[in-house]
N, C-alpha and C. Protein backbone atom coordinates (compact mmCIF):
# COMPACT_ATOMS: atom_id res chain seq x y z
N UNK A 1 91.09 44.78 146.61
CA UNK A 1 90.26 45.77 145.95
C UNK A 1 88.80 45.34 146.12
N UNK A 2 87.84 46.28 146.22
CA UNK A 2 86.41 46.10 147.22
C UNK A 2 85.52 46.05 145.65
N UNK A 3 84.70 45.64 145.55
CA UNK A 3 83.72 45.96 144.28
C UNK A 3 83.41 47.06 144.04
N UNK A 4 83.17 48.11 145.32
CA UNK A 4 83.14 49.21 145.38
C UNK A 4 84.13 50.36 144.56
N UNK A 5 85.03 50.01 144.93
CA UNK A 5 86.01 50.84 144.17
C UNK A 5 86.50 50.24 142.24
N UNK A 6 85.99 49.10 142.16
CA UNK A 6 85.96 48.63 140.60
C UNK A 6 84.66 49.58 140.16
N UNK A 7 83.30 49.35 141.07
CA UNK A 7 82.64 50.15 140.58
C UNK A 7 82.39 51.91 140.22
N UNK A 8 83.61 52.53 141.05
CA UNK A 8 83.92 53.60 141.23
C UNK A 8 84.98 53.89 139.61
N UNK A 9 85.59 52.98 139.55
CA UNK A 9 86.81 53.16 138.78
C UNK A 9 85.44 53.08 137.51
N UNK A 10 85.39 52.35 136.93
CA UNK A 10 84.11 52.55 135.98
C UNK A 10 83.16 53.31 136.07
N UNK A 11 82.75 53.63 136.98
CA UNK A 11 81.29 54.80 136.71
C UNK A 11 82.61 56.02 135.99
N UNK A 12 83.50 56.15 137.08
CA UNK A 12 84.20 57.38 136.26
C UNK A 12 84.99 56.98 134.89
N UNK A 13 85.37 56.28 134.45
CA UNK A 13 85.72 55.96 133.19
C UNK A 13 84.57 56.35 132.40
N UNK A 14 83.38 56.34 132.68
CA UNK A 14 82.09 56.24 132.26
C UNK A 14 81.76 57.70 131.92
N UNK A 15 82.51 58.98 132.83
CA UNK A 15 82.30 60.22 132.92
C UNK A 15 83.22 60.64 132.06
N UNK A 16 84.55 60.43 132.06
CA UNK A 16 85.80 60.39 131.03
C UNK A 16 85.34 60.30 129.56
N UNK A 17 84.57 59.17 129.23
CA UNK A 17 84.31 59.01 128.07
C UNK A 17 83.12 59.85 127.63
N UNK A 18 82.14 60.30 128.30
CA UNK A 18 80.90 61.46 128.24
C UNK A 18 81.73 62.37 127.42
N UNK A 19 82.87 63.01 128.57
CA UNK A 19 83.56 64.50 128.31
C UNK A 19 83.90 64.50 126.57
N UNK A 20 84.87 62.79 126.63
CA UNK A 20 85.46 63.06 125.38
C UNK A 20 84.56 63.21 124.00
N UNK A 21 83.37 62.19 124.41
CA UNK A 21 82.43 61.86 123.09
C UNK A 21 82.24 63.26 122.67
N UNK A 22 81.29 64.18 124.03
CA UNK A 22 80.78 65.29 123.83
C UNK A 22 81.51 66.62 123.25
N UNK A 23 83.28 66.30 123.64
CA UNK A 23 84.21 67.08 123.03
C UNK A 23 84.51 66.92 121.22
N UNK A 24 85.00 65.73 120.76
CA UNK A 24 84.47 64.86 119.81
C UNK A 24 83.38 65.73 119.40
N UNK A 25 81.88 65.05 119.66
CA UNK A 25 80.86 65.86 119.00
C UNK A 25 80.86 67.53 118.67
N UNK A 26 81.39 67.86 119.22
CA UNK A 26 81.83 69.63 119.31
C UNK A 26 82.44 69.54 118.36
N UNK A 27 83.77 69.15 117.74
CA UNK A 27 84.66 69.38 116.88
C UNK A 27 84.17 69.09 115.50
N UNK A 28 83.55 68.20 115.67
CA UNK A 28 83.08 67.33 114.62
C UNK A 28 81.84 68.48 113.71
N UNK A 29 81.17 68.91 114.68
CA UNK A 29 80.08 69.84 114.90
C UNK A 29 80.69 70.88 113.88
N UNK A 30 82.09 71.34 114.74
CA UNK A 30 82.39 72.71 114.01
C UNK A 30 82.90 72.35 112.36
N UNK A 31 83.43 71.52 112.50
CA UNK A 31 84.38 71.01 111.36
C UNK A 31 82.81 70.99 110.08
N UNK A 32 81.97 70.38 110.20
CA UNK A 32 80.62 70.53 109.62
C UNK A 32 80.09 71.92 109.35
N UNK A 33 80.01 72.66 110.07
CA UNK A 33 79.55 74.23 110.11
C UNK A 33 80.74 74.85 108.97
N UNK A 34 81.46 74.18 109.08
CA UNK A 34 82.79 75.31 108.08
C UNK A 34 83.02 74.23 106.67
N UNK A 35 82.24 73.25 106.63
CA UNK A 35 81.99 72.53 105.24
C UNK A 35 81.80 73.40 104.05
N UNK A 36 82.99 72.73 103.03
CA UNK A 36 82.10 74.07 101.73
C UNK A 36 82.11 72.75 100.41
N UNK A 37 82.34 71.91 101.00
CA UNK A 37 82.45 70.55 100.07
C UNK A 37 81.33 69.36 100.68
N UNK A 38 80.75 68.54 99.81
CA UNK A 38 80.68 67.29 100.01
C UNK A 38 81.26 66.34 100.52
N UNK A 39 82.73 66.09 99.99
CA UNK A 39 83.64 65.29 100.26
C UNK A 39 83.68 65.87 101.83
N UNK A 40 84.11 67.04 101.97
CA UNK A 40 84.26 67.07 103.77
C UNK A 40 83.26 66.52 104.34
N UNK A 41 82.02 67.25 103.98
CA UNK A 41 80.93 66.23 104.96
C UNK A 41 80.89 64.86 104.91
N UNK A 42 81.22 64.17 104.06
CA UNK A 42 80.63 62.87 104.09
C UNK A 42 82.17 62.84 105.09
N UNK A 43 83.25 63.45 105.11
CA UNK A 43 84.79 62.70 106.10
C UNK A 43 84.54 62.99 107.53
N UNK A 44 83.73 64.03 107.70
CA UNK A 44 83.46 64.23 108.89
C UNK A 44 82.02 63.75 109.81
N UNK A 45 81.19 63.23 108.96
CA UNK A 45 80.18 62.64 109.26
C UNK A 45 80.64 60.98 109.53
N UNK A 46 81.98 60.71 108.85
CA UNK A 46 81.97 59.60 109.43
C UNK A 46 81.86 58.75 110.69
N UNK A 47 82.85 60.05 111.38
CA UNK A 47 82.85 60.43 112.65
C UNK A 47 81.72 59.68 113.70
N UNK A 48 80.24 60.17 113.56
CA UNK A 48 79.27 59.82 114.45
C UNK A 48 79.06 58.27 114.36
N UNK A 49 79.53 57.28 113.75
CA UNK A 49 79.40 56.12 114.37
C UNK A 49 79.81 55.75 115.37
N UNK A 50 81.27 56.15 115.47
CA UNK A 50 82.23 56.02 116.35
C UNK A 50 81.69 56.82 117.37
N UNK A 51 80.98 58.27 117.76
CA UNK A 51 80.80 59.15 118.55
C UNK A 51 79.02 57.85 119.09
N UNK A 52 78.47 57.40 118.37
CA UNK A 52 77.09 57.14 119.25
C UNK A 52 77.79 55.65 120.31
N UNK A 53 78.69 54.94 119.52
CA UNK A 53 79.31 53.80 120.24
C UNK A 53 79.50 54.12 121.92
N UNK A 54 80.77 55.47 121.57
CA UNK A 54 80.97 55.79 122.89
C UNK A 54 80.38 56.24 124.02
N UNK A 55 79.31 57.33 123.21
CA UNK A 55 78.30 57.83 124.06
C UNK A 55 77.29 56.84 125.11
N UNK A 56 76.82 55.73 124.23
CA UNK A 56 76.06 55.18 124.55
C UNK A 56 76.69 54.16 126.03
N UNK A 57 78.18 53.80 125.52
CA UNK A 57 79.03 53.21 126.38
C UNK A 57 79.17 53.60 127.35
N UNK A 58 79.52 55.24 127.67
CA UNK A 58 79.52 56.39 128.64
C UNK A 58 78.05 56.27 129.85
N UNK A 59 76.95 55.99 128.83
CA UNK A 59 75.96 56.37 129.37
C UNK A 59 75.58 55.12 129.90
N UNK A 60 76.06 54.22 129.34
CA UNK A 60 75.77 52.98 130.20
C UNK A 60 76.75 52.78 131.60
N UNK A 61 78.47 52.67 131.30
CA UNK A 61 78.69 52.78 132.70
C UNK A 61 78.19 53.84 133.54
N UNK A 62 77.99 55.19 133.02
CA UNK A 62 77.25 55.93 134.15
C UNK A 62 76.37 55.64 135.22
N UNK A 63 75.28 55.17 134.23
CA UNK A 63 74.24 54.36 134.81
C UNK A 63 74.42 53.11 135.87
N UNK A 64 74.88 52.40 135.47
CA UNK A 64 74.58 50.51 135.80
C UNK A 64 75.69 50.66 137.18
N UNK A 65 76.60 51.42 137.07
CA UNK A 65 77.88 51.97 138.54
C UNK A 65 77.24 52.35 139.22
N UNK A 66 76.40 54.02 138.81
CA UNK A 66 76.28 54.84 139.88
C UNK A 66 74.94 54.68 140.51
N UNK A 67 74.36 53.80 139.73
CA UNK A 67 73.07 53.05 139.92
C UNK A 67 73.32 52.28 141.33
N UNK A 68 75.07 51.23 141.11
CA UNK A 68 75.33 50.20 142.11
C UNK A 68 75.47 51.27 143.38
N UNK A 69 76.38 52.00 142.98
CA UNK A 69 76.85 52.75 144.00
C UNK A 69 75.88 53.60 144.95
N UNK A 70 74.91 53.83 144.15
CA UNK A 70 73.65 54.54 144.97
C UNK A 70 73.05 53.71 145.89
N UNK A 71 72.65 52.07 145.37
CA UNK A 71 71.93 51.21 146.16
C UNK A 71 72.94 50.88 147.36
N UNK A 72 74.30 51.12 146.96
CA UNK A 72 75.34 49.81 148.11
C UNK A 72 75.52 50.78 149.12
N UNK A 73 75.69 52.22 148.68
CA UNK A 73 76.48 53.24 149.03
C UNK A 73 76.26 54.42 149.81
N UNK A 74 75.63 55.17 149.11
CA UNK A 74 74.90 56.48 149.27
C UNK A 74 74.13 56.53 149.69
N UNK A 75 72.83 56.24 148.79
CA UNK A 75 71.63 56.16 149.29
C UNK A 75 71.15 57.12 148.32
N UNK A 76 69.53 57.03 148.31
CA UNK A 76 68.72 58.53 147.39
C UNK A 76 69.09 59.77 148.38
N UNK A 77 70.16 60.97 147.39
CA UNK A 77 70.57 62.17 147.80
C UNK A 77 70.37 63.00 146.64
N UNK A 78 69.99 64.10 146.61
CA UNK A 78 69.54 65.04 145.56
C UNK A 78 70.81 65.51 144.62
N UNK A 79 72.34 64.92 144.89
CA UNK A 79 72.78 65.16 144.30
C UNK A 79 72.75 64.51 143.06
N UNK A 80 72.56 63.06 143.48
CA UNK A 80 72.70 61.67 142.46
C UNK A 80 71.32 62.11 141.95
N UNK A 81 70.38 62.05 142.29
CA UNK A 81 69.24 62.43 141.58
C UNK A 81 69.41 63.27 140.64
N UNK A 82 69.93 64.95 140.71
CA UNK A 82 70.21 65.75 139.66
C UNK A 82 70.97 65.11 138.85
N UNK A 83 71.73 64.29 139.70
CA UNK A 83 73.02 63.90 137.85
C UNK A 83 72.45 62.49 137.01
N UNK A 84 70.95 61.90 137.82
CA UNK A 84 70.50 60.85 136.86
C UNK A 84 69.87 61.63 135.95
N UNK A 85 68.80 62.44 136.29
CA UNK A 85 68.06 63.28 135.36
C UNK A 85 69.13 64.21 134.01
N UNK A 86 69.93 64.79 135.28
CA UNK A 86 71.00 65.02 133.68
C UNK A 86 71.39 64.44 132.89
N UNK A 87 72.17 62.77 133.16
CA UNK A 87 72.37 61.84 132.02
C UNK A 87 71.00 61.66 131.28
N UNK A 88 70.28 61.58 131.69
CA UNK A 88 69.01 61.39 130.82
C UNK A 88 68.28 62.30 129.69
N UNK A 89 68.82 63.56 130.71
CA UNK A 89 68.73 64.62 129.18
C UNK A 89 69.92 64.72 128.52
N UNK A 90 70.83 64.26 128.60
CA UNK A 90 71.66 64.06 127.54
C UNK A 90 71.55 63.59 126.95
N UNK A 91 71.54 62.10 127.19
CA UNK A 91 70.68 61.28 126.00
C UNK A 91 70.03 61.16 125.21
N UNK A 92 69.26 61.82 125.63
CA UNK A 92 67.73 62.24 124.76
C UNK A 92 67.97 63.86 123.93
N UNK A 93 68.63 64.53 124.57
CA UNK A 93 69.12 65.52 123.24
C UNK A 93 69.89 65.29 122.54
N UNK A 94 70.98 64.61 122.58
CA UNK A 94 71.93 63.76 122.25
C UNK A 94 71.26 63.06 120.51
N UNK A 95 70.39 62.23 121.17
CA UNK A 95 69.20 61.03 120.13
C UNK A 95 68.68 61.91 119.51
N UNK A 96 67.73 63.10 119.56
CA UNK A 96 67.12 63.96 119.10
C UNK A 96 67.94 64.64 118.12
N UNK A 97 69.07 65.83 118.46
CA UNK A 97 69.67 66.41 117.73
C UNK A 97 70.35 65.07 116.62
N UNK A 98 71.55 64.14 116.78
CA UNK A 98 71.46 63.31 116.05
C UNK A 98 70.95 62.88 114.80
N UNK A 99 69.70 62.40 115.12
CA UNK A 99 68.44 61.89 114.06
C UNK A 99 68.24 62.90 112.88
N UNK A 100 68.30 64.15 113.54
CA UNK A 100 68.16 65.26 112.93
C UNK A 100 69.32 65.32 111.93
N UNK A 101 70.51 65.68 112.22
CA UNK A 101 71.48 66.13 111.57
C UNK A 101 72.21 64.50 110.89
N UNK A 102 71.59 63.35 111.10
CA UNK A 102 72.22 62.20 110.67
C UNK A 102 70.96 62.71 109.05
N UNK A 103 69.58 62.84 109.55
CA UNK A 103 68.72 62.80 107.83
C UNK A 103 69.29 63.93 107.48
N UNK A 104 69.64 65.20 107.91
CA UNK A 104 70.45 65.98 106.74
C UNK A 104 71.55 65.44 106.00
N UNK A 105 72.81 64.96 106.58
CA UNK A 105 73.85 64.58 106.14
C UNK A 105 73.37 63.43 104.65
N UNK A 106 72.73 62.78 105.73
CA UNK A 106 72.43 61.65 104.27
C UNK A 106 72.00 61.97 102.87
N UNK A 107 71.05 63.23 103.36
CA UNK A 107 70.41 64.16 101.89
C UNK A 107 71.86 64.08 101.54
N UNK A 108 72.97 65.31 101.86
CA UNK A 108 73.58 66.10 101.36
C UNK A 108 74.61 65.03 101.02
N UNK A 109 75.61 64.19 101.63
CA UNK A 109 76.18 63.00 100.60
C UNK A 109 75.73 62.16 99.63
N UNK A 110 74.45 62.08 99.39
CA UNK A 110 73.69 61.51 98.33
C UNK A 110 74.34 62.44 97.27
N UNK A 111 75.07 63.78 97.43
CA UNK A 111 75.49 64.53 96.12
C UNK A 111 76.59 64.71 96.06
N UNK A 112 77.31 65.64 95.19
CA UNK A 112 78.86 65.88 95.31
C UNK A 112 79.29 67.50 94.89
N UNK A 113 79.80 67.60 95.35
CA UNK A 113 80.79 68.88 94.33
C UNK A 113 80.35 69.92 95.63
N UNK A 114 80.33 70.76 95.60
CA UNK A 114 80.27 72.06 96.38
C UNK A 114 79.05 71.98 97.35
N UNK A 115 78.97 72.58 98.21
CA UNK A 115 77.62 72.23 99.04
C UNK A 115 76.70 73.49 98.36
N UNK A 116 75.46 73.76 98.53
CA UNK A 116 74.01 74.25 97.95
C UNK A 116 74.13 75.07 99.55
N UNK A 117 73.28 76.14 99.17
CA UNK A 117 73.12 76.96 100.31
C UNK A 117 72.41 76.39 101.12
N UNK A 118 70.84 75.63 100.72
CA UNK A 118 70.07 74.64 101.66
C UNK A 118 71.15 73.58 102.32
N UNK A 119 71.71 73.03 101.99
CA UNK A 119 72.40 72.18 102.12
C UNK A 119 73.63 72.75 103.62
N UNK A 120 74.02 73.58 103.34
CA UNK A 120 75.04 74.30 104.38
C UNK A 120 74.23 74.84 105.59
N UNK A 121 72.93 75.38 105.18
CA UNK A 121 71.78 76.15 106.26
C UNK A 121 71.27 74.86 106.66
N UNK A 122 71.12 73.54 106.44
CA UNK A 122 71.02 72.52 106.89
C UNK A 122 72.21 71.86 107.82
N UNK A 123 73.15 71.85 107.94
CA UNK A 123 74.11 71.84 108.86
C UNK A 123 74.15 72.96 110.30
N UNK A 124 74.45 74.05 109.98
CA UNK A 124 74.28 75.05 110.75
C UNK A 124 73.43 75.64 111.65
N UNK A 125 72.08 74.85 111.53
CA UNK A 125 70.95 74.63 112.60
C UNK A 125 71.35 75.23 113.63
N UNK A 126 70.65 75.94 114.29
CA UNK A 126 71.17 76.16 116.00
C UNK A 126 70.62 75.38 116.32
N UNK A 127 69.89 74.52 116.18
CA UNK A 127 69.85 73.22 116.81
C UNK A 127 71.18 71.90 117.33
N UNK A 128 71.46 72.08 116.72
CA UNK A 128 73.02 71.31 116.86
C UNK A 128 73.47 72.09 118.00
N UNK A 129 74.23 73.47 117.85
CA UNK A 129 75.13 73.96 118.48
C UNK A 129 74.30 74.08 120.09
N UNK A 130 72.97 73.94 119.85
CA UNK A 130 72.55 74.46 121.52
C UNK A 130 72.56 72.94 121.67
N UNK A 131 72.18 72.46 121.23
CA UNK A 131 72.42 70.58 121.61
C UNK A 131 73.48 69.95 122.55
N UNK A 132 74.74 70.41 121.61
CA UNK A 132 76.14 70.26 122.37
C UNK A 132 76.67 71.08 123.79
N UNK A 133 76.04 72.55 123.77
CA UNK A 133 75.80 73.22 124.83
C UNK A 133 75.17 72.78 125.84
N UNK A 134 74.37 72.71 125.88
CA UNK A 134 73.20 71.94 127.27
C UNK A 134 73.99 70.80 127.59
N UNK A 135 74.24 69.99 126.66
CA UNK A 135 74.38 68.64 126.89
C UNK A 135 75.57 68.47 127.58
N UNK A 136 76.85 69.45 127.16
CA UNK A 136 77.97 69.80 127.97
C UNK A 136 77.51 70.68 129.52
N UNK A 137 76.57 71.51 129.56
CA UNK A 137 76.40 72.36 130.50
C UNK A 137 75.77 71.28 131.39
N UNK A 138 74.96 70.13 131.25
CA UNK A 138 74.36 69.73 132.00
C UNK A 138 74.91 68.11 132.42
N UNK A 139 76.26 68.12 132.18
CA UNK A 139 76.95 66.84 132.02
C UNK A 139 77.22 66.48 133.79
N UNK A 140 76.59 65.58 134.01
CA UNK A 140 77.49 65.31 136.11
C UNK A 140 78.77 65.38 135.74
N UNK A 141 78.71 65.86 137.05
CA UNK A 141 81.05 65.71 137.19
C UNK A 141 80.99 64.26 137.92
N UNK A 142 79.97 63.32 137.94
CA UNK A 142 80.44 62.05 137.96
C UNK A 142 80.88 61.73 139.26
């Protein structure tokens, strides 16, 4: 087995785990949008620790593989180029939306009992949902 193909087998493990985080984040997403409790949010917010672990994991083998694989391999081709710039806006909408919806959550488990209309219109952002969109629409097939 060539380094090449270890590095192949990981960059795509690396793409595998993108799909799932970002699928994950979707569910998680919706499961939040249809909150009418506290208790749900704080069960489903637990969720994003586990979701930034992977992501970040994703985005690292992406990188540090297809990085190898570009220098050993390929070479600079506009395909690899489009799909670095795409991991990169993932990331960064990814971090952005996040930050965002991590300081709502924290408001809203600081309380209990039924969620507040601010509180629910604080979840439901189209910010989130176009977040997960792009970020899926603009994911490399790796």
């Amino acid at each position: 087995m060539s380094l090449y193909s270890v590095a192949l087998f990981l960059h795509i493990t690396g793409a595998l785990g993108l799909f799932a985080g970002l699928a994950l984040d979707w569910t998680t997403l919706s499961a939040l949008r249809r909150a009418t409790t506290v208790d749900q949010v704080r069960e489903w917010i637990s969720v994003y620790p586990l979701l930034q672990r992977i992501g970040s994991a994703s985005v690292g083998l992406l990188l540090v593989f297809g990085l190898y694989m570009t220098v050993t391999a390929w070479g600079p081709t506009a395909w690899i180029s489009l799909g670095f710039f795409s991991l990169i806006a993932i990331a960064v909408l990814g971090a952005v939306s996040g930050v965002r919806l991590g300081r709502a959550a924290a408001t809203i488990v600081a309380n209990s009992g039924t969620l507040s209309a601010d509180a629910r219109a604080a979840l439901r952002r189209p910010l989130f949902v176009w977040s997960d969109a792009v970020r899926l629409a603009a994911t490399p097939a790796g």
